[in-house]
Protein backbone atom coordinates (compact mmCIF):
# COMPACT_ATOMS: atom_id res chain seq x y z
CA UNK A 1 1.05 5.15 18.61
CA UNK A 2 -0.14 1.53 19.06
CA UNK A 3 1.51 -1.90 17.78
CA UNK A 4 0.31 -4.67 17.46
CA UNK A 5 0.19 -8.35 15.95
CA UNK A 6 -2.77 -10.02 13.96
CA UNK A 7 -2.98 -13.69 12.45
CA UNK A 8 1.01 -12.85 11.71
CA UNK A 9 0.10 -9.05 10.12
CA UNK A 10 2.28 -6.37 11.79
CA UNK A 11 0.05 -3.34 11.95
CA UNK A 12 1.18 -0.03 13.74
CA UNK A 13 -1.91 2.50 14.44
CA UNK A 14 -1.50 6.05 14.97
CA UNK A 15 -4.00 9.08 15.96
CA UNK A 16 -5.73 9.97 12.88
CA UNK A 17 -6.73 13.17 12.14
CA UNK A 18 -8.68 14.26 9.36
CA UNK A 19 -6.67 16.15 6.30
CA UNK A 20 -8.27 19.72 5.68
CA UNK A 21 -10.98 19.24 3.46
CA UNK A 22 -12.48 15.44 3.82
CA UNK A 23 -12.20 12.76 5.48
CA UNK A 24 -9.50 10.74 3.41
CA UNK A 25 -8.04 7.37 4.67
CA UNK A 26 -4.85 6.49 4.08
CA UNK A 27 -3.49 2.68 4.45
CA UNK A 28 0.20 1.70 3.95
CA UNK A 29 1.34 -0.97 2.75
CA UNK A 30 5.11 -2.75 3.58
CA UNK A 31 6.71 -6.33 1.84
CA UNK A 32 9.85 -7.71 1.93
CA UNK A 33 9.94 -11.30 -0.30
CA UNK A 34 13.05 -13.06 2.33
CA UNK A 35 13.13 -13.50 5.82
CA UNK A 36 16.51 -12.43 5.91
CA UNK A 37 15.05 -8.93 4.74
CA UNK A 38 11.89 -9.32 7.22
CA UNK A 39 14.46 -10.24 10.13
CA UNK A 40 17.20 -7.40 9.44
CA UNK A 41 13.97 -4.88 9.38
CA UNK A 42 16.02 -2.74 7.06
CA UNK A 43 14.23 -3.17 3.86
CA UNK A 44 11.05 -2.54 5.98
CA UNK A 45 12.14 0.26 7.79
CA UNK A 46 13.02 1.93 4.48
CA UNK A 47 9.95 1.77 3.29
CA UNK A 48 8.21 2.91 6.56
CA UNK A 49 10.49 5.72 6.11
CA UNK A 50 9.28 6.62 2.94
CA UNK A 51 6.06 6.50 3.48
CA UNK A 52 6.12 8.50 6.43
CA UNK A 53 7.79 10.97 4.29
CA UNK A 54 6.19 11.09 1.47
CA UNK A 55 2.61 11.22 3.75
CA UNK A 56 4.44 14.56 5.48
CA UNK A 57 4.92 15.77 2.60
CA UNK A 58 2.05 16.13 1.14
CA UNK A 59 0.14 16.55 4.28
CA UNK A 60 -1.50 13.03 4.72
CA UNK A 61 -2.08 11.13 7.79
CA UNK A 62 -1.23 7.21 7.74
CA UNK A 63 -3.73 5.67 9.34
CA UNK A 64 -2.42 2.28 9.51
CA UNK A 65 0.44 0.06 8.27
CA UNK A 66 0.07 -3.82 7.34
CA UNK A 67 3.03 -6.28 6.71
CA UNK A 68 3.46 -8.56 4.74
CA UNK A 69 7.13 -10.34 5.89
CA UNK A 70 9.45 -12.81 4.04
CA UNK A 71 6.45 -13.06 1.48
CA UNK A 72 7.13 -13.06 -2.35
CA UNK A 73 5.37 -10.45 -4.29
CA UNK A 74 4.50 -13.83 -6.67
CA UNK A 75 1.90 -14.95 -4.31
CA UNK A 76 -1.43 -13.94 -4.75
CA UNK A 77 -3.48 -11.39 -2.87
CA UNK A 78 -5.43 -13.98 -0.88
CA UNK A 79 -1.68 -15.50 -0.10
CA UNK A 80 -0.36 -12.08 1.61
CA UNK A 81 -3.06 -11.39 5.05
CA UNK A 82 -0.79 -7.86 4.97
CA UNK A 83 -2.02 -7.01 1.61
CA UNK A 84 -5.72 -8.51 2.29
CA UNK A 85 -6.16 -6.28 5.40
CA UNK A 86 -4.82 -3.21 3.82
CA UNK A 87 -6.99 -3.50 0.70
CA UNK A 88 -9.85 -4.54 2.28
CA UNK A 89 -9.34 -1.51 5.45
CA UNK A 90 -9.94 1.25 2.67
CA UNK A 91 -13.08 3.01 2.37
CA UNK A 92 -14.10 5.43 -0.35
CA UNK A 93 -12.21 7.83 -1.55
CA UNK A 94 -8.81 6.31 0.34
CA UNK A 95 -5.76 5.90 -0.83
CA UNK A 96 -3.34 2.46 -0.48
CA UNK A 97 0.20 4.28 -0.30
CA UNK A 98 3.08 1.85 -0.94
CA UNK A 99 6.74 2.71 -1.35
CA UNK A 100 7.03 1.52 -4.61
CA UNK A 101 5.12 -0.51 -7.01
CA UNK A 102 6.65 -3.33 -6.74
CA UNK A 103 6.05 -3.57 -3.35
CA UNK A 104 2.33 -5.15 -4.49
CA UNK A 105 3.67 -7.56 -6.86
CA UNK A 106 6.10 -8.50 -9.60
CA UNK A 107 3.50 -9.09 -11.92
CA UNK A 108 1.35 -7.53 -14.25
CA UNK A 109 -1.49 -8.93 -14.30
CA UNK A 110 -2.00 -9.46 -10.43
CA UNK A 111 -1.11 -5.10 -10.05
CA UNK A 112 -3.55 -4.93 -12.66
CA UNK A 113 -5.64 -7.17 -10.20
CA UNK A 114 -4.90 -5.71 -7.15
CA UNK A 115 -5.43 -1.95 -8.83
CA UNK A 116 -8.86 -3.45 -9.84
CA UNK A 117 -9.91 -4.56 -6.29
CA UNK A 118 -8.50 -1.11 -4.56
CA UNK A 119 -10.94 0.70 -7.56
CA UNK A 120 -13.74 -1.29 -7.12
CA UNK A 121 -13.30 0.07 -3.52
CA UNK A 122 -13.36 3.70 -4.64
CA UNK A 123 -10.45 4.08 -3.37
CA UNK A 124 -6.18 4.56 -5.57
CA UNK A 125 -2.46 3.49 -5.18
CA UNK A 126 -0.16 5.86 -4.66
CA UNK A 127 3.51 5.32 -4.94
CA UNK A 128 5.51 7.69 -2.62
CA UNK A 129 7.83 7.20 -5.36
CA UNK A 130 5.51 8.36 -7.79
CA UNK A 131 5.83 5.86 -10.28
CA UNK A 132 2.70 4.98 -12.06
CA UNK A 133 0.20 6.85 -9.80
CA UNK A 134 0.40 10.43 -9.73
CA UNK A 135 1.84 11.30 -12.89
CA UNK A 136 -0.45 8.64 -15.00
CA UNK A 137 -1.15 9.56 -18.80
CA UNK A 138 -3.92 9.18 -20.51
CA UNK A 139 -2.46 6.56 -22.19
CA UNK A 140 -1.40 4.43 -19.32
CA UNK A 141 -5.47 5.13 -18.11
CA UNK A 142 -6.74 4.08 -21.24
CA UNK A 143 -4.36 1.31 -21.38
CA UNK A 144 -4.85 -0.37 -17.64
CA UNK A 145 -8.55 0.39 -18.03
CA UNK A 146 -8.32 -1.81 -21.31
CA UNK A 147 -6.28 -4.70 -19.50
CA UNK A 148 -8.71 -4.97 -16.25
């Protein structure tokens, strides 16, 4: 495993190997909006926890892991360099895996924004939490499709 720090972006690499049947990359994603939070490292090492987890089990590999510290979900995408590299890492067919939702934003419109970019990319949110991601209804499809 390999740390290291870019333009401020905490990014740990590890081997990746290639789940059975393609080649899917997965990118995590990690924010905490203080820098009390960002200096404690608990609220980030809870969610490195659960994305490690949920990754394990369901037999994914985590490619990489950007940071965005003491930055409020508020700011836009072009405001967090954690979020920019993570979204703009994934290839087709990869998946952003964040430990919740609201890890991306507090807002609407820029998840609906952010969802739109990581599509556009090929490429999905999941929430090892599992809200809003695996377990979407056609509803909530027809409705985000409507609203992007």
């Amino acid at each position: 495993m390999c740390k290291f720090y870019e333009q401020d972006i905490f990014v740990t690499v590890q081997a990746h190997k290639k789940p059975k049947g393609g080649n899917m990359l997965v990118i995590g994603y990690l924010r905490v909006s203080t820098e009390e939070q960002a200096e404690s490292g608990l609220g980030l090492e809870a969610q490195r926890f659960a994305l490690q987890q949920y990754a394990q089990k369901i037999g994914l590999v985590i490619s990489a892991i950007f940071t965005d510290e003491g930055l409020s979900g508020s700011l836009p995408m072009s405001k967090r360099p954690g979020l920019m590299a993570a979204t703009n890492a994934l290839k087709k067919d990869g998946i952003l895996l964040v430990a919740k939702r609201d890890r991306l934003a507090r807002d609407l419109e820029a998840i609906i924004a952010i969802q739109k970019f990581v599509s556009q990319k090929k490429s999905r949110i999941v929430s090892a939490a599992g809200e809003g991601t695996e377990n979407d209804t056609a509803l909530l499809n027809l409705l985000e499709t409507c609203l992007m």
